[in-house]
Protein backbone atom coordinates (compact mmCIF):
# COMPACT_ATOMS: atom_id res chain seq x y z
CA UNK A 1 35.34 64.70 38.03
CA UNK A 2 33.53 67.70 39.72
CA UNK A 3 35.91 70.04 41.22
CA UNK A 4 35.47 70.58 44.95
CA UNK A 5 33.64 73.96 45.93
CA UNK A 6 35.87 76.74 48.30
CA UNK A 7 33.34 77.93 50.85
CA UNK A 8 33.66 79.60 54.35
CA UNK A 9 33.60 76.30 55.80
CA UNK A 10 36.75 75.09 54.13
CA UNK A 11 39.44 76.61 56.10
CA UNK A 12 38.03 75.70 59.37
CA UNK A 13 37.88 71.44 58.05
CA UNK A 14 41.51 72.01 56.21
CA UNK A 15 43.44 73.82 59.33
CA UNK A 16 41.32 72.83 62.40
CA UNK A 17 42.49 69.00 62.01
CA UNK A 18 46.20 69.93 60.98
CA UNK A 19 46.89 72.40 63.78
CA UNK A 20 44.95 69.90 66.30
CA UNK A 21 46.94 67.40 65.25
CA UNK A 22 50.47 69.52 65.88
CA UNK A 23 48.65 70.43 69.30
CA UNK A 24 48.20 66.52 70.44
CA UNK A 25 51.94 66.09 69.40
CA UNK A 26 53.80 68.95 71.17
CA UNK A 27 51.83 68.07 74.05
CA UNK A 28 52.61 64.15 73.76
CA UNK A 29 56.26 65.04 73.38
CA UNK A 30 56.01 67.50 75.89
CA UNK A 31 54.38 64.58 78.74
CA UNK A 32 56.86 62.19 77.09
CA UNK A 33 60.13 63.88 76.86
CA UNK A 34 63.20 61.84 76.56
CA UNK A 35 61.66 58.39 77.67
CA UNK A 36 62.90 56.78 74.70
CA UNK A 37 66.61 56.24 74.55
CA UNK A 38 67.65 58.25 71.54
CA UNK A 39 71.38 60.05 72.57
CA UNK A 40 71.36 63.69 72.66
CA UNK A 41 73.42 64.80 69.88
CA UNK A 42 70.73 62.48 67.61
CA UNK A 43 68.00 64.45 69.23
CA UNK A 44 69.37 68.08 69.48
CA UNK A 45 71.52 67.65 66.24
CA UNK A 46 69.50 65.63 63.88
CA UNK A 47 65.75 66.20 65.47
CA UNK A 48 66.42 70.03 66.39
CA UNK A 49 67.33 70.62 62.54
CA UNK A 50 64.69 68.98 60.88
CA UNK A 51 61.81 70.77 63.28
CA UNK A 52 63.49 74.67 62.62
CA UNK A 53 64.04 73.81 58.51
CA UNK A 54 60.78 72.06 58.14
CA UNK A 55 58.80 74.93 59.79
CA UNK A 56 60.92 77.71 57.37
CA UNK A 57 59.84 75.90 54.37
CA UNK A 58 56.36 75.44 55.06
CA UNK A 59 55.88 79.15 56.77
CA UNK A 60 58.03 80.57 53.36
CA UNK A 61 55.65 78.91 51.17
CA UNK A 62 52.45 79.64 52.91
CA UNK A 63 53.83 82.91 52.76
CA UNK A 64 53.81 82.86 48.96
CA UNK A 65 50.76 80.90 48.54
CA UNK A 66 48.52 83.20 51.16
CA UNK A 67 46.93 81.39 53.32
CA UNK A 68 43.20 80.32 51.61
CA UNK A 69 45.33 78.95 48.27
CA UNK A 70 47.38 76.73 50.97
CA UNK A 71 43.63 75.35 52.33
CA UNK A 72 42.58 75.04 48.63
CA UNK A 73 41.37 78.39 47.63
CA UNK A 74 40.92 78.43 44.13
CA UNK A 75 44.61 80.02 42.96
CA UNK A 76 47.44 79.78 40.23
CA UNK A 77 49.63 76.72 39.88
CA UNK A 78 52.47 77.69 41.83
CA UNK A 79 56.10 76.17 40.24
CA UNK A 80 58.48 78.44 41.77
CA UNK A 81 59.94 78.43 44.97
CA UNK A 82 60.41 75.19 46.40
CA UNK A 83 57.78 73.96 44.13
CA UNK A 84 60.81 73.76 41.60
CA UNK A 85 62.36 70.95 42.80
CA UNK A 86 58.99 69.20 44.76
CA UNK A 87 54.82 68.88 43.68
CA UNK A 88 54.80 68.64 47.29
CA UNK A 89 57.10 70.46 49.41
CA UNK A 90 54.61 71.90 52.10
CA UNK A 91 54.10 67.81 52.79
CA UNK A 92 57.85 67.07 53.05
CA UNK A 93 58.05 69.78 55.32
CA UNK A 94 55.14 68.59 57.27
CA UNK A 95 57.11 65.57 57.77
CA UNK A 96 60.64 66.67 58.03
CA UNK A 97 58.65 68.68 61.37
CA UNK A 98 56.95 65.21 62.97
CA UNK A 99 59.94 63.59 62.33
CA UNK A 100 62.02 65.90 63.43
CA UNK A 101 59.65 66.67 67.21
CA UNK A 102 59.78 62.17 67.00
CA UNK A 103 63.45 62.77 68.06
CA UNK A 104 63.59 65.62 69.59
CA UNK A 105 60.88 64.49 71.83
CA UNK A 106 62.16 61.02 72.08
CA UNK A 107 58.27 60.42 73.39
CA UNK A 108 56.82 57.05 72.62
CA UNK A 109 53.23 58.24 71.82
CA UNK A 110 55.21 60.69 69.46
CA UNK A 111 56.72 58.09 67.55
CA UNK A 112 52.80 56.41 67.52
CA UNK A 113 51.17 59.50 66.67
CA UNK A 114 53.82 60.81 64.54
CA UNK A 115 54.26 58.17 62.14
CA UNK A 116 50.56 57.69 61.43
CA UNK A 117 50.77 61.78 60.36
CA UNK A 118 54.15 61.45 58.52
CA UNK A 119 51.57 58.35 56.68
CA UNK A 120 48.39 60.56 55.94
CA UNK A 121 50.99 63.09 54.76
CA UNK A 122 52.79 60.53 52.49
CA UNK A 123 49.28 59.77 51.11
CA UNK A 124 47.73 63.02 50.73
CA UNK A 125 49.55 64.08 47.41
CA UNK A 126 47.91 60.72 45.91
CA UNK A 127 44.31 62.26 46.46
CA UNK A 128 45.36 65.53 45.67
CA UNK A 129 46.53 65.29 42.57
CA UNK A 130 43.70 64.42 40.47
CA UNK A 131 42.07 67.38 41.72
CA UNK A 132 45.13 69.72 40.64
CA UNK A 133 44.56 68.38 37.44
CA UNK A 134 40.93 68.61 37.27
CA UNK A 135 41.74 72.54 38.39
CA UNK A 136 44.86 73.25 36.23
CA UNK A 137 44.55 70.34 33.50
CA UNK A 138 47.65 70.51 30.82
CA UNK A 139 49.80 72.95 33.18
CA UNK A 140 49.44 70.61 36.06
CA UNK A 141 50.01 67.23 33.94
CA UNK A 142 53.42 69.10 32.16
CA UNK A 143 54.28 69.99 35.63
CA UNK A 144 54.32 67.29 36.61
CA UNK A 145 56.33 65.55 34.41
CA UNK A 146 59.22 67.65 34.92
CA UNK A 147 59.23 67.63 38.68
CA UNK A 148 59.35 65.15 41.22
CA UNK A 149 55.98 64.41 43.66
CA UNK A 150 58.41 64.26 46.83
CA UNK A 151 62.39 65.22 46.18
């Protein structure tokens, strides 16, 4: 399997689609807010949480990573960190942050919109993987045998 190719182009197809995607749900939950009957100690206490921890995690790690290795610049295998415990804890953060603006929000189209993200982001570490291991071959594969794709 041919590795992809980094170019100029990459970071423009990797981060206009995710933050476009963040965009159309603030705004949904925004145009939305509170039509669906979720109480408020669910939304502010559960919801709240999940949005503020979720966006540490993934801002801390992009932090470590730099941004281009978080779009797929070529990089080192990162283990350390959050990465100790999850192959994948950028994702879970992802969707510890939709699900997290679902009840917040409490906006149907955020619950539509939200769970087909929180599903590409379940997904994503499927495809991903083979091309970690195509990048970072025995590392990656003992790697991942000691730690867990989600937590």
């Amino acid at each position: 399997m041919a590795s992809a190719t980094y170019t100029a182009l990459t970071p423009v197809l990797v981060w206009v689609p995710t933050f476009a995607l963040f965009v159309i749900l603030i705004v949904l939950g925004i145009l939305g807010w509170g039509n669906v009957a979720i109480p408020g100690w669910m939304r502010f206490g559960v919801g709240l949480p999940l949005l503020v921890i979720g966006n540490i995690i993934v801002w801390l790690e992009v932090s470590h990573f730099g941004v281009p290795q978080t779009g797929g610049a070529k990089g080192t295998l990162r283990t350390e960190g959050m990465y100790r415990y999850s192959r994948n804890p950028q994702y879970v953060a992802d969707i510890a942050i939709v699900g997290g603006w679902m009840i917040l929000s409490a906006a149907p189209w955020v619950f539509a919109v939200g769970a087909l993200v929180i599903a590409i982001l379940v997904v994503t570490p499927f495809a991903e993987e083979p091309w970690l291991k195509d990048r970072y071959g025995g590392a990656f594969e003992d790697y991942a045998k000691r730690v867990r794709r989600f937590f």
